[in-house]
C-alpha atoms as a PDB file:
ATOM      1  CA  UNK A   1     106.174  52.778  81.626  1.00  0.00           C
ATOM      2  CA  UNK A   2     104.550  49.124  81.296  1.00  0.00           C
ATOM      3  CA  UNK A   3     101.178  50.649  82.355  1.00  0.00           C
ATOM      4  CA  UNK A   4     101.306  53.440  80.054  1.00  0.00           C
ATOM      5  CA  UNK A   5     101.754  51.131  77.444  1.00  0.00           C
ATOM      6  CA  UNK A   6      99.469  49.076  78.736  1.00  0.00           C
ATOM      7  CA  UNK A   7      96.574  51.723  78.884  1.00  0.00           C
ATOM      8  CA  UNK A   8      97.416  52.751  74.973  1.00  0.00           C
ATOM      9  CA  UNK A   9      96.877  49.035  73.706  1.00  0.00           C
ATOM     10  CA  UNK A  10      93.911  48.982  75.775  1.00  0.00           C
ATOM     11  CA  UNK A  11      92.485  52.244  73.998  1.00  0.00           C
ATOM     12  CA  UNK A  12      93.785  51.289  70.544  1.00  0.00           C
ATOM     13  CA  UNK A  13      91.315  47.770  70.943  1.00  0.00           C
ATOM     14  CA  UNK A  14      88.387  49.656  71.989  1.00  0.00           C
ATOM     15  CA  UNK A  15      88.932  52.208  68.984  1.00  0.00           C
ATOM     16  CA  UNK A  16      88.987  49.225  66.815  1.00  0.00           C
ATOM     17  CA  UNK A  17      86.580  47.564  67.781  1.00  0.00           C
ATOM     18  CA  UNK A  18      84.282  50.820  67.796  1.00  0.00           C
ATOM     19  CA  UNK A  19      85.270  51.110  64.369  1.00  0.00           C
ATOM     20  CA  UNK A  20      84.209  47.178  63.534  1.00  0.00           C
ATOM     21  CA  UNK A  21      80.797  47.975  65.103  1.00  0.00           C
ATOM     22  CA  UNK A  22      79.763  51.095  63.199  1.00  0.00           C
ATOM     23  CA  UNK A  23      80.858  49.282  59.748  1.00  0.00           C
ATOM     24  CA  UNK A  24      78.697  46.430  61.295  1.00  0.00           C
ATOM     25  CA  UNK A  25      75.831  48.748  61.697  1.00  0.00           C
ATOM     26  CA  UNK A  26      76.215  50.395  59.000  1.00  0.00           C
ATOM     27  CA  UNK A  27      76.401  47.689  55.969  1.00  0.00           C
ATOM     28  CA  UNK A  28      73.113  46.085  58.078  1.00  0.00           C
ATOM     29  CA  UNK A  29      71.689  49.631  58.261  1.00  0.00           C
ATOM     30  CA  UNK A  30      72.085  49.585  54.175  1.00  0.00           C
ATOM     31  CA  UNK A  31      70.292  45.597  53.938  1.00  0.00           C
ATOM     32  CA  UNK A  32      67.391  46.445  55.783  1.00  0.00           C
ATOM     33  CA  UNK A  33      66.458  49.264  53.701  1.00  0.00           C
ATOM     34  CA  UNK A  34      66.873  47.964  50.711  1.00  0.00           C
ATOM     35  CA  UNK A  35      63.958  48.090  48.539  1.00  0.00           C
ATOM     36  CA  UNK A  36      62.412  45.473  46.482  1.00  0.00           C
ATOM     37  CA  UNK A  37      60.790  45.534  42.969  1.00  0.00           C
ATOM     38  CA  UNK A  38      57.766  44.269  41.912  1.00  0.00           C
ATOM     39  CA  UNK A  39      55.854  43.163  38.358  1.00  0.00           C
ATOM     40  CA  UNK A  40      53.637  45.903  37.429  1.00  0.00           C
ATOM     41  CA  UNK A  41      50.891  44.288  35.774  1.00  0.00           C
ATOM     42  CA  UNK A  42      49.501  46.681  32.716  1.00  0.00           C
ATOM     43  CA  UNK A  43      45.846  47.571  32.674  1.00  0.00           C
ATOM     44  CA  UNK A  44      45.074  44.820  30.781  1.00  0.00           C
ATOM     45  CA  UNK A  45      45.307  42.792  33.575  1.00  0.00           C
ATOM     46  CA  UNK A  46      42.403  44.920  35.459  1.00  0.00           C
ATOM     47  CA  UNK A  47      39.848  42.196  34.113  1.00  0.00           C
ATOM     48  CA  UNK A  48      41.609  38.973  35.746  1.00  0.00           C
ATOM     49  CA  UNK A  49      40.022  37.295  38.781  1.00  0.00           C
ATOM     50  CA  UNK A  50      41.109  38.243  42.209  1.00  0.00           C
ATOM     51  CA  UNK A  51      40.246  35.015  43.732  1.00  0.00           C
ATOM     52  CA  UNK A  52      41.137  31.386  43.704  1.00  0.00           C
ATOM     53  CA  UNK A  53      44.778  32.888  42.701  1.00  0.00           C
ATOM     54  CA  UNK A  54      47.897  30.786  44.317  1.00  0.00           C
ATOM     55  CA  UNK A  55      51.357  31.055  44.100  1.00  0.00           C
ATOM     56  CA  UNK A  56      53.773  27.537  43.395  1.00  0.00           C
ATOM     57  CA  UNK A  57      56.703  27.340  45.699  1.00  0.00           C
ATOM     58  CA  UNK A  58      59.579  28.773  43.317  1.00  0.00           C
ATOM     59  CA  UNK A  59      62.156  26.354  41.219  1.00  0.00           C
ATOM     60  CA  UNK A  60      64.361  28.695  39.370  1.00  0.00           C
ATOM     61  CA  UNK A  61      66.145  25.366  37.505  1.00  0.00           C
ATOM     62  CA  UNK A  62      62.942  24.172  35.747  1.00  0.00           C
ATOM     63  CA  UNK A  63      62.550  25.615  32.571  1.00  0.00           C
ATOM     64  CA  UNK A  64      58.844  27.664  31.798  1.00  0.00           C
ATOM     65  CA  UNK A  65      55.530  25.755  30.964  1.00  0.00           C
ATOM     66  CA  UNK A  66      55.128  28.492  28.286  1.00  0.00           C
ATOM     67  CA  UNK A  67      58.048  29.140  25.307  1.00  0.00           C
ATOM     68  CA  UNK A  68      58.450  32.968  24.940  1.00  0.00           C
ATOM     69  CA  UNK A  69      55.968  34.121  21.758  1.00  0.00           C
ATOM     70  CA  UNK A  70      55.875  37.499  20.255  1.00  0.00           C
ATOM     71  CA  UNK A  71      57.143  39.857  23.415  1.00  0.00           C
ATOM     72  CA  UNK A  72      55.481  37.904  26.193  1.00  0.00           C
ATOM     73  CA  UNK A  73      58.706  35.537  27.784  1.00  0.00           C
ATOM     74  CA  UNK A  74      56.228  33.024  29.615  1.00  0.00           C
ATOM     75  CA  UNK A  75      53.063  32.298  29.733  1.00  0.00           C
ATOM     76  CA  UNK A  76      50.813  35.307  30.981  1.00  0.00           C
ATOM     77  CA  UNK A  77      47.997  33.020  33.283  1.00  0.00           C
ATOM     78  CA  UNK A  78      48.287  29.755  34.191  1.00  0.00           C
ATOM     79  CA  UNK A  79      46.246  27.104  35.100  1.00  0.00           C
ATOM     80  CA  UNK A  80      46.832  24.413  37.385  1.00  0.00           C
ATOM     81  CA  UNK A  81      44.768  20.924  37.464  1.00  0.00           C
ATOM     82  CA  UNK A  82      44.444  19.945  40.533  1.00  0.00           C
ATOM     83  CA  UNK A  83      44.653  16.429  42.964  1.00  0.00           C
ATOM     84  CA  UNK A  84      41.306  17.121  43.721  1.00  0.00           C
ATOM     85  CA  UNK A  85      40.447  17.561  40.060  1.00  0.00           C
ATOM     86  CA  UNK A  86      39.698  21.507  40.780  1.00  0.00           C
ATOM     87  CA  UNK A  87      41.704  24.000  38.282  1.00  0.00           C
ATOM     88  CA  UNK A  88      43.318  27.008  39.812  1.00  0.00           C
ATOM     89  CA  UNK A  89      44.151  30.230  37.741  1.00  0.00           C
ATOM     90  CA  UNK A  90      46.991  32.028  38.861  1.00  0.00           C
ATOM     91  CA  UNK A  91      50.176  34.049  37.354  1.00  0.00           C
ATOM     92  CA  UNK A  92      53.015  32.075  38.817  1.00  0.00           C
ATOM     93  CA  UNK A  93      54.382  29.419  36.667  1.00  0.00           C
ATOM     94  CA  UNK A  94      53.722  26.035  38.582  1.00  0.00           C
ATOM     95  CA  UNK A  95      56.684  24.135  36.988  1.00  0.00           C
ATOM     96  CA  UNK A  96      59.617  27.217  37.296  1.00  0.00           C
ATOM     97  CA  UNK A  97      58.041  29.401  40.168  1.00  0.00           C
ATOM     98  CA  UNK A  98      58.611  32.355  37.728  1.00  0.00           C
ATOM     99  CA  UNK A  99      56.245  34.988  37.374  1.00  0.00           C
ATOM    100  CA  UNK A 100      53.726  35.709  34.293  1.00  0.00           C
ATOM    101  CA  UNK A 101      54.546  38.053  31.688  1.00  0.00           C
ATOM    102  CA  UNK A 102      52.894  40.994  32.334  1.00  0.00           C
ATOM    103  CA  UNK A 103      53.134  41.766  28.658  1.00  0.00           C
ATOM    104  CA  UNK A 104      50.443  40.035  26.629  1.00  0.00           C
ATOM    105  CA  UNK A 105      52.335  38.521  23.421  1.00  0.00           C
ATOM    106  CA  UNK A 106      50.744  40.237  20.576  1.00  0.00           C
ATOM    107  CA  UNK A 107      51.594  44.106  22.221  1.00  0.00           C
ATOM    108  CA  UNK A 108      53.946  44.895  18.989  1.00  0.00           C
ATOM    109  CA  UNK A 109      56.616  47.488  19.091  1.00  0.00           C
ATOM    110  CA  UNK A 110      53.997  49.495  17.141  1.00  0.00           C
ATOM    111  CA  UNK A 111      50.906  48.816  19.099  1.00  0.00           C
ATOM    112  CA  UNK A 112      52.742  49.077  22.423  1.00  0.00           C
ATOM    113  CA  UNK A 113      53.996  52.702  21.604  1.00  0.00           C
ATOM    114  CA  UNK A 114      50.733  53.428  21.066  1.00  0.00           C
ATOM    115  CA  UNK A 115      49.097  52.499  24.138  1.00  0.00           C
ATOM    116  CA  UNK A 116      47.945  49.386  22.942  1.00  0.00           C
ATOM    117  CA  UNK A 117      48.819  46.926  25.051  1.00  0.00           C
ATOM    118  CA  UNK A 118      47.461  44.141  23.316  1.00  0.00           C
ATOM    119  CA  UNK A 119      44.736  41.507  23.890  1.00  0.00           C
ATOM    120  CA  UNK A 120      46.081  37.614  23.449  1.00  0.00           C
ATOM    121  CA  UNK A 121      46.710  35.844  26.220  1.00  0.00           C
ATOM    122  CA  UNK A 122      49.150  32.970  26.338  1.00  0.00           C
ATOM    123  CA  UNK A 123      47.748  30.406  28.796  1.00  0.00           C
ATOM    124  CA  UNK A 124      50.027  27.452  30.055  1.00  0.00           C
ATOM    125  CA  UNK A 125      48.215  24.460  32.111  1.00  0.00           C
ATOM    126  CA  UNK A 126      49.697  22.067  34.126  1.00  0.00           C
ATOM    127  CA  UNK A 127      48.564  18.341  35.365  1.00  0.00           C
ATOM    128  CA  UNK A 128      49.183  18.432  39.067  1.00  0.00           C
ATOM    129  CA  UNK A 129      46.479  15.405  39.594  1.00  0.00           C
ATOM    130  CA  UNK A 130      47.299  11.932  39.097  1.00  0.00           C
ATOM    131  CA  UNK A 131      44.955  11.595  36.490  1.00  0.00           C
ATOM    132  CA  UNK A 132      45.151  11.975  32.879  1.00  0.00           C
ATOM    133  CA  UNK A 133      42.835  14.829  31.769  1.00  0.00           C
ATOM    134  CA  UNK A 134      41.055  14.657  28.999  1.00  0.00           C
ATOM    135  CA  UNK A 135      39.848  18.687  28.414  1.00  0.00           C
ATOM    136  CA  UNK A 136      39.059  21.838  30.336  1.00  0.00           C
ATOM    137  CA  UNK A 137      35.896  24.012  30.333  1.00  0.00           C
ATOM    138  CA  UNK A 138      36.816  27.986  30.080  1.00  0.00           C
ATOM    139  CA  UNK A 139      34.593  30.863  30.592  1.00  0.00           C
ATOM    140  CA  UNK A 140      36.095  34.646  29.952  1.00  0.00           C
ATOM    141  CA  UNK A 141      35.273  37.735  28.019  1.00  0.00           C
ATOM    142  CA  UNK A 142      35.568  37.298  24.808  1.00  0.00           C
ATOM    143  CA  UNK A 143      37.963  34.621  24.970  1.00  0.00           C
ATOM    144  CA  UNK A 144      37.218  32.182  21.676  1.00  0.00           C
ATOM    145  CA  UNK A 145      37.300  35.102  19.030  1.00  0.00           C
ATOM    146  CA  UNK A 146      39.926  32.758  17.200  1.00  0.00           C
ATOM    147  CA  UNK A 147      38.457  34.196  13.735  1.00  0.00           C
ATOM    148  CA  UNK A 148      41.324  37.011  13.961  1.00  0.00           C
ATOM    149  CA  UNK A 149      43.963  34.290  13.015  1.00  0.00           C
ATOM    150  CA  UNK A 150      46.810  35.965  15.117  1.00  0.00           C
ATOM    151  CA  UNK A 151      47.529  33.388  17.952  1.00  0.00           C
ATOM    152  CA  UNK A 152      49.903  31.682  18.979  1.00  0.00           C
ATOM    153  CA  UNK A 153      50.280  29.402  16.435  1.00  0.00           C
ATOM    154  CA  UNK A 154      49.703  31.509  13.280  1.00  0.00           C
ATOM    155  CA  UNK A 155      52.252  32.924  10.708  1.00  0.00           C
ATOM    156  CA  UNK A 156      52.494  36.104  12.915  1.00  0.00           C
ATOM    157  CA  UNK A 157      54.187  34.499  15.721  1.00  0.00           C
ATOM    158  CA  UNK A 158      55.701  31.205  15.578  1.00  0.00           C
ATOM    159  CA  UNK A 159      54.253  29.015  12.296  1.00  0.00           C
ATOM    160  CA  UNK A 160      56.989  27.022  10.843  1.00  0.00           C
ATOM    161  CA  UNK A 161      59.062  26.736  13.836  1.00  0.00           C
ATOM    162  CA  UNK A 162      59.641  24.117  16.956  1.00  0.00           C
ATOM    163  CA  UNK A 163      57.334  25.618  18.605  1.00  0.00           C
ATOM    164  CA  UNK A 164      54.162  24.507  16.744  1.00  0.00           C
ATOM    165  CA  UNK A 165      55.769  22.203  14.042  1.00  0.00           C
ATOM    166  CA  UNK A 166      52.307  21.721  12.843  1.00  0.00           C
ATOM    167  CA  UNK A 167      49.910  24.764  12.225  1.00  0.00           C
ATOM    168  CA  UNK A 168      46.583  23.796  13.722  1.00  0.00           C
ATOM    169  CA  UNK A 169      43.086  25.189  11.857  1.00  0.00           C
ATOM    170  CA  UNK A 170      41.625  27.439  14.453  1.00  0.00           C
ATOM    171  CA  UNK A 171      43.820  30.112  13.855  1.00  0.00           C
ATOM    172  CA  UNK A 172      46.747  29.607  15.396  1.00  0.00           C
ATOM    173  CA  UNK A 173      45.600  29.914  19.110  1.00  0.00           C
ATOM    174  CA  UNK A 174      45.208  26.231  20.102  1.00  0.00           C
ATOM    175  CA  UNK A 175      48.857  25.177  20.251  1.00  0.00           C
ATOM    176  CA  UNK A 176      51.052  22.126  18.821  1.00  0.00           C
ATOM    177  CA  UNK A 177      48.726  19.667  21.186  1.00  0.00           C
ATOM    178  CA  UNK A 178      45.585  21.299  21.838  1.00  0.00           C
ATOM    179  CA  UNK A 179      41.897  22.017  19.994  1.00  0.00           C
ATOM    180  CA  UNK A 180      39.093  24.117  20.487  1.00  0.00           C
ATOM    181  CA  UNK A 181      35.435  23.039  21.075  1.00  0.00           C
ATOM    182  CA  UNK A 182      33.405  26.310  21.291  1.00  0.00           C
ATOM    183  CA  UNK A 183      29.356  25.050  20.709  1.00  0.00           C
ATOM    184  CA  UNK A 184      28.740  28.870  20.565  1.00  0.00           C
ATOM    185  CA  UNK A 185      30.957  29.138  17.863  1.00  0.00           C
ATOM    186  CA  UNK A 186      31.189  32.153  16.322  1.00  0.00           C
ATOM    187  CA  UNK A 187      28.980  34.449  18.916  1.00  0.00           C
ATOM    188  CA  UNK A 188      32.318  36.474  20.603  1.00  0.00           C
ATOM    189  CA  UNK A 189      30.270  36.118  24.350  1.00  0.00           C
ATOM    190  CA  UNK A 190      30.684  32.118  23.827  1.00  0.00           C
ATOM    191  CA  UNK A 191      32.774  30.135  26.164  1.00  0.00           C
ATOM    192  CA  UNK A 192      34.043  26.554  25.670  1.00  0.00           C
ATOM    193  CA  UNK A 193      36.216  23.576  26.168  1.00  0.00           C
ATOM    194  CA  UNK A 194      40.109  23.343  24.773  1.00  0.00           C
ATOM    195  CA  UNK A 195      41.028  19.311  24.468  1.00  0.00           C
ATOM    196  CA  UNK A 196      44.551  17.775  24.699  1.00  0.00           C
ATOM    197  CA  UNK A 197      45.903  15.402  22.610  1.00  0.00           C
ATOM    198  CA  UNK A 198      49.040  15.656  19.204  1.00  0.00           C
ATOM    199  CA  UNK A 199      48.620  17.034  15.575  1.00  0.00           C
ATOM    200  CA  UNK A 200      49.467  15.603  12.579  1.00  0.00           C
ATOM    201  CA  UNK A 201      52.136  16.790  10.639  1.00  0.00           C
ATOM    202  CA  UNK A 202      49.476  18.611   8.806  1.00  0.00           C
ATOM    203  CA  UNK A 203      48.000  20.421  10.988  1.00  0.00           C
ATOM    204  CA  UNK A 204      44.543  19.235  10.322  1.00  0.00           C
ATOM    205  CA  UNK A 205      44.367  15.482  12.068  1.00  0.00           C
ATOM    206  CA  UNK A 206      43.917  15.906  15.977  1.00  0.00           C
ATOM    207  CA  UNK A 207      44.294  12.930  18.432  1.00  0.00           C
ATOM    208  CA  UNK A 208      42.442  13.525  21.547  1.00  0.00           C
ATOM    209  CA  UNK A 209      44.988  11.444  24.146  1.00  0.00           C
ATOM    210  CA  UNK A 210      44.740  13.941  27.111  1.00  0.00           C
ATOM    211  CA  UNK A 211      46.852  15.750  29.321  1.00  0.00           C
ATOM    212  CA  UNK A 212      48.979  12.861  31.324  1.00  0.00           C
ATOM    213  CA  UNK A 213      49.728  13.723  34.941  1.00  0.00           C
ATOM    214  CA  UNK A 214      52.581  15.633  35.519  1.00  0.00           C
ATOM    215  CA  UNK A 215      52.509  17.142  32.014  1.00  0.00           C
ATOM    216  CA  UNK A 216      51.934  20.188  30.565  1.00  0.00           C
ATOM    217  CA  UNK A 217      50.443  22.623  28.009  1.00  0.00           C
ATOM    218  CA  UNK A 218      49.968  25.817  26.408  1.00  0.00           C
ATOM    219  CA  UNK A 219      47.292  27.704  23.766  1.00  0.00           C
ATOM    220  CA  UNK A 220      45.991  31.393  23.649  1.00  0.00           C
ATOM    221  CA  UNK A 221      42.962  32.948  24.136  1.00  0.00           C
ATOM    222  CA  UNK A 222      41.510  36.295  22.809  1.00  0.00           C
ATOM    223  CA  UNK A 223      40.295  37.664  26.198  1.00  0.00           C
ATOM    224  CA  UNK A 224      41.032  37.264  30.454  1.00  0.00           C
ATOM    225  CA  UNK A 225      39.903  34.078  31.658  1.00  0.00           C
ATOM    226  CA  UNK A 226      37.164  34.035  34.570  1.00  0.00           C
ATOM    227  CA  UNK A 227      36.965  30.871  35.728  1.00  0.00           C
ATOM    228  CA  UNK A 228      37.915  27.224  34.426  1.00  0.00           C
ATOM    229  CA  UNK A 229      37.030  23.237  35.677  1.00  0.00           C
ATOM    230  CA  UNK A 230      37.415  20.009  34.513  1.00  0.00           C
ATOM    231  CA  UNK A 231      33.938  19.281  32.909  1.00  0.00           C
ATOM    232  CA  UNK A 232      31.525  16.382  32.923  1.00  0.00           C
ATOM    233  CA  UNK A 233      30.813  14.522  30.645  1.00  0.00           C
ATOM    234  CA  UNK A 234      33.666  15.106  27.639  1.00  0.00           C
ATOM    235  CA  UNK A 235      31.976  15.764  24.559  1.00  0.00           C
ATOM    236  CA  UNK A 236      31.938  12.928  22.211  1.00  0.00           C
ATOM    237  CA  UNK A 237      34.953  12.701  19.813  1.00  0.00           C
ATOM    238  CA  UNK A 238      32.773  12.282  16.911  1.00  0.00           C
ATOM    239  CA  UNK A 239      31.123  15.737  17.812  1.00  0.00           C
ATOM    240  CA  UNK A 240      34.629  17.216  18.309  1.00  0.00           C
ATOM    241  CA  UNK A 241      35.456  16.309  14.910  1.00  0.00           C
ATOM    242  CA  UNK A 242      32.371  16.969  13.210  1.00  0.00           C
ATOM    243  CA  UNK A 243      32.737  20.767  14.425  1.00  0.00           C
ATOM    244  CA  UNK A 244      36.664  21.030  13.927  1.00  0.00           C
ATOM    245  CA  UNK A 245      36.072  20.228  10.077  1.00  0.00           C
ATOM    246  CA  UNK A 246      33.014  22.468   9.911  1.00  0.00           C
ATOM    247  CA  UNK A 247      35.357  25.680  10.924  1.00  0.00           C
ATOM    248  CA  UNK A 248      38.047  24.222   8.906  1.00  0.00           C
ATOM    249  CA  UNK A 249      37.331  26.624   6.141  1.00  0.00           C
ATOM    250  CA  UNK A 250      36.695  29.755   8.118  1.00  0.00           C
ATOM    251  CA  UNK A 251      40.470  29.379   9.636  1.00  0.00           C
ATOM    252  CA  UNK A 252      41.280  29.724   6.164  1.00  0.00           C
ATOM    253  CA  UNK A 253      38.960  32.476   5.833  1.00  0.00           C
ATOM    254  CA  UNK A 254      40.886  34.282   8.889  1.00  0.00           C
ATOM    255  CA  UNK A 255      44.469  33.645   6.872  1.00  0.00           C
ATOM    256  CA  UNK A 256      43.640  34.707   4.006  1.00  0.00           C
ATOM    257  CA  UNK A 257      41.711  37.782   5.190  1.00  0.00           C
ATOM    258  CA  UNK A 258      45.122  38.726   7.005  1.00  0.00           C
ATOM    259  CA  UNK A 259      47.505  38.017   4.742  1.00  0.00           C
ATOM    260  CA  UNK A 260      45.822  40.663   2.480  1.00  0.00           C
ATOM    261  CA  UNK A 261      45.789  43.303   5.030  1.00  0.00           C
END
């Protein structure tokens, strides 16, 4: 009688533990295939460069070098300075690890339904050198068409609020501490320099301080970017001045051309 019972505990633990096993299998079965999503970039993005791209290790805590404007939550490029004083352009944000927006900000409810996808870009930068950086040379398609008046900056999007608490002249794409120099200025195929520094509370006095290392940044642009370096030797401020007050007027041009449409 002892080894009967005997044999049935013995086949009751091997039942179990068959039983443990397949469950085991099964839930690792279910893991491993598992698939993962991805950001679908819109064709938009078809223009961007496909090299000198890198990806920052991710830091979920740290909030986004870019507020959310219009329906673009982050930035949608970044750029990141360097310790060797080279800029990278990439679309992962180098002080959260979160990814671009693959929305560009001005895509309205409106336009989006109707396959227009839009064609502002938010850029964020960010001072990975141990230098303070004075301004950045960009070259793009299209990218300093500023005399549409819709960026960031401009009553369409985010004038009057925290965001840009003062609303700079060049339409609203340079944001709360950053200018335009454009020597091209107003030929669309022109490329340029964007300068850091503060506003006034005006919106029409610009400091040019830099971009201190480990800070950060954020303007729009009317086209992709292409490439982007530190350049040498920074324009004069007098110059920088000189042409900000000569365009003055023509932002005001751009608002008040909108504003009637």
């Amino acid at each position: 009688m002892r080894k009967l019972t005997a044999a049935l505990v013995f086949a009751m633990g091997l039942s179990l533990l068959a039983g443990v096993s397949a469950r085991a299998d099964s839930f690792g079965s279910s893991r491993m295939s598992r698939s993962r999503g991805s950001i679908v970039r819109p064709g938009v993005f078809a223009g961007s460069p496909t090299t000198n791209i890198t990806n920052a290790p991710s830091t979920p805590s740290v909030a986004n070098t870019c507020p959310a404007f219009g329906i673009a939550d982050n930035c949608n490029v970044f750029l990141t300075i360097n310790p060797d004083s080279t800029v990278t352009i990439g679309y992962t944000d180098p002080l959260s690890g979160h990814q671009a927006s693959p929305l560009l900000y001005d895509c309205t409810v409106y336009h989006c339904a109707n396959g227009n996808m839009g064609d502002d870009w938010v850029v964020g930068i960010y001072n990975d050198s141990s230098q303070t950086v004075m301004g950045v040379y960009l070259s793009g398609t299209h990218i300093f068409e500023i005399y549409e008046g819709d960026g960031i900056c401009s009553s369409y999007f985010a004038a009057g609020t925290s965001l840009c608490s003062a609303y700079p002249w060049q339409g609203g794409y340079n944001g709360p501490n950053t200018v335009f120099y454009v020597p091209g200025y107003p030929d669309p195929n022109a490329n340029g320099f964007v300068f850091f520094g503060t506003w006034d509370s005006s919106g029409t006095d610009f400091t040019q301080s830099g971009l201190a290392p480990g800070r950060s940044a954020y303007f729009s642009l009317t086209g992709p970017l292409e490439t982007a370096e530190i350049p040498t030797p920074i324009p004069e401020p007098a110059t920088l001045t000189l042409f900000a007050t000569g365009l003055l007027g023509l932002g005001g041009w751009a608002r008040r051309r909108h504003a009637g449409n």
